[in-house]
C-alpha atoms as a PDB file:
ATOM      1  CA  UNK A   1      -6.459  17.168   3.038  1.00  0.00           C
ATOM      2  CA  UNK A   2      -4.696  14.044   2.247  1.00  0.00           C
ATOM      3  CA  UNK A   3      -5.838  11.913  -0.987  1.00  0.00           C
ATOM      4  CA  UNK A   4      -6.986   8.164  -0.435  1.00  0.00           C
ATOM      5  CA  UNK A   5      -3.950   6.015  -1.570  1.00  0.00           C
ATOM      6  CA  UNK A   6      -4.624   2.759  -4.240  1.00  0.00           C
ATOM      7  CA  UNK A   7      -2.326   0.230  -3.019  1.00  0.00           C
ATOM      8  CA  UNK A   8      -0.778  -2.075  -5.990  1.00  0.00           C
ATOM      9  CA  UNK A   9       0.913  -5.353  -4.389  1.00  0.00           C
ATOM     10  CA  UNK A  10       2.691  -7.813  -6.606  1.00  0.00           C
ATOM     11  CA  UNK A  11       5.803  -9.297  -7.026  1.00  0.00           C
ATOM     12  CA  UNK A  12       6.402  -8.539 -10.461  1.00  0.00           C
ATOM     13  CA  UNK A  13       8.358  -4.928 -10.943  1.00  0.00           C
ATOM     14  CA  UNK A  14       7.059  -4.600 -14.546  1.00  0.00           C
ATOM     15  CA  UNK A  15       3.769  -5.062 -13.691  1.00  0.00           C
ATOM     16  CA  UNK A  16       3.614  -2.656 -10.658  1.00  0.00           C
ATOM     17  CA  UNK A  17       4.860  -0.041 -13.201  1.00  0.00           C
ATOM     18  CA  UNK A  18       2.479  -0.260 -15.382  1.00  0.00           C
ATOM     19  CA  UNK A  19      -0.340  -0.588 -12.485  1.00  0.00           C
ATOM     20  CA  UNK A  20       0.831   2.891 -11.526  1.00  0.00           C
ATOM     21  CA  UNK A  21       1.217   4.475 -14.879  1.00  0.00           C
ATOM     22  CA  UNK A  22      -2.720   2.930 -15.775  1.00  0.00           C
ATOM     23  CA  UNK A  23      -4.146   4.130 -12.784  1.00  0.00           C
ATOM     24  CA  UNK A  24      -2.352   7.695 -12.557  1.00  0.00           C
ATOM     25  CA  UNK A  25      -3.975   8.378 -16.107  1.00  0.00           C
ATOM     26  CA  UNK A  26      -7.468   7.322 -15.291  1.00  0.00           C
ATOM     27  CA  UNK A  27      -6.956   9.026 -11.447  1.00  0.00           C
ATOM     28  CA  UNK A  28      -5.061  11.893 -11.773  1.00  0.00           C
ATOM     29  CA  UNK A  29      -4.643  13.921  -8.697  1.00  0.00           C
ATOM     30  CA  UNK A  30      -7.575  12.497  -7.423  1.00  0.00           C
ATOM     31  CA  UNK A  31      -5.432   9.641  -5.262  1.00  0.00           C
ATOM     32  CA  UNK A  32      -2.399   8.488  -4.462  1.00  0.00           C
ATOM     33  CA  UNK A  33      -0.963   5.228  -5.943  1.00  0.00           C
ATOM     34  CA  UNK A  34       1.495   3.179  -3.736  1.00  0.00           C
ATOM     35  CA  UNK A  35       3.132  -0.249  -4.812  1.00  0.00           C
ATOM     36  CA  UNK A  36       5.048  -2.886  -2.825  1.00  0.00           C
ATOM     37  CA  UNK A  37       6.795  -6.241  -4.283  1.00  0.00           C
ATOM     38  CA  UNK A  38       5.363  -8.247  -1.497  1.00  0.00           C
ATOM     39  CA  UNK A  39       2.721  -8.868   0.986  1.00  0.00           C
ATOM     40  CA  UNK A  40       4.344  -8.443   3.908  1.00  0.00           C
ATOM     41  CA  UNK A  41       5.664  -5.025   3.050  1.00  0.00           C
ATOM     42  CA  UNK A  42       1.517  -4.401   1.356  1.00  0.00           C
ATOM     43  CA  UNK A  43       0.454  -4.955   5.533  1.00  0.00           C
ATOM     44  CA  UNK A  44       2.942  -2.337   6.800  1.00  0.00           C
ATOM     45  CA  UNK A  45       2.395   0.173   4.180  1.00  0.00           C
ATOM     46  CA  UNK A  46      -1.463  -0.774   5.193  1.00  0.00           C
ATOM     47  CA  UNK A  47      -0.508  -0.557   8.903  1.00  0.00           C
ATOM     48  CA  UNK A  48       0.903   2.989   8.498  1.00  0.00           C
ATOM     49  CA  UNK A  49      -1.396   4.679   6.249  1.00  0.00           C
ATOM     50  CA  UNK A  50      -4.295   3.224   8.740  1.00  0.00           C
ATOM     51  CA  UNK A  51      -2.242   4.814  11.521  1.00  0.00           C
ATOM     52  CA  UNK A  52      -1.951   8.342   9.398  1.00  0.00           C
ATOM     53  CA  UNK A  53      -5.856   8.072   9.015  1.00  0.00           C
ATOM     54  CA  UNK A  54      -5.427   8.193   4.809  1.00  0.00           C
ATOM     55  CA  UNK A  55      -7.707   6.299   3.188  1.00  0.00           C
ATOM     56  CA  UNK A  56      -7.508   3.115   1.318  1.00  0.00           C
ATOM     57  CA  UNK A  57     -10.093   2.386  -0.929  1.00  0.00           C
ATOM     58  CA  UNK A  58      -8.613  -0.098  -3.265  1.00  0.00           C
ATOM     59  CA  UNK A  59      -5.762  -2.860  -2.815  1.00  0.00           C
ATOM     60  CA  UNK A  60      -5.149  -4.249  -6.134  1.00  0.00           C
ATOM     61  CA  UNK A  61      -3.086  -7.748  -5.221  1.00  0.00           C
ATOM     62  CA  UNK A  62      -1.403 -10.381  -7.198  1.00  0.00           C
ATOM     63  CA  UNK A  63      -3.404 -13.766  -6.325  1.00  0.00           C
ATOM     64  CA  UNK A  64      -0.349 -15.812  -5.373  1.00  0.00           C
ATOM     65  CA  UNK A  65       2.723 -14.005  -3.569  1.00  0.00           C
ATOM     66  CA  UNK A  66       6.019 -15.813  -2.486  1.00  0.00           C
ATOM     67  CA  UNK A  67       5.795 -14.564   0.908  1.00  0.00           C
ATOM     68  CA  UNK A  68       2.094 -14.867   2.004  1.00  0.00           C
ATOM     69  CA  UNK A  69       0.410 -18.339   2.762  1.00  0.00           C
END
């Protein structure tokens, strides 16, 4: 079975990092944690996970991102 994927979205690297290393230790196994540096790579990664029927039940984004109006 495939685990449900968090999806971390900022454009900050040091703050995806440590988005991934928090939410591994309080997750575990349990999901899968993804991260992209922008939102227009967040809604492809979205797009293909959708089309792989996994799961998303948490996108954790930064407010305000360069590349999304």
């Amino acid at each position: 079975m495939k685990r449900p994927v968090i999806i971390c979205v900022d454009d900050e690297q040091i703050i995806l990092q440590s988005m991934r290393l928090e939410l591994l230790e309080a997750f575990g196994d349990d999901y899968m944690v993804e991260v992209s540096e922008s939102g227009k790579d967040a809604l492809l990664l979205i797009e293909e996970l959708l089309e792989e029927n996994i799961e998303i039940p948490l996108v954790i984004a930064d407010y305000l991102l360069p590349d999304v109006q």
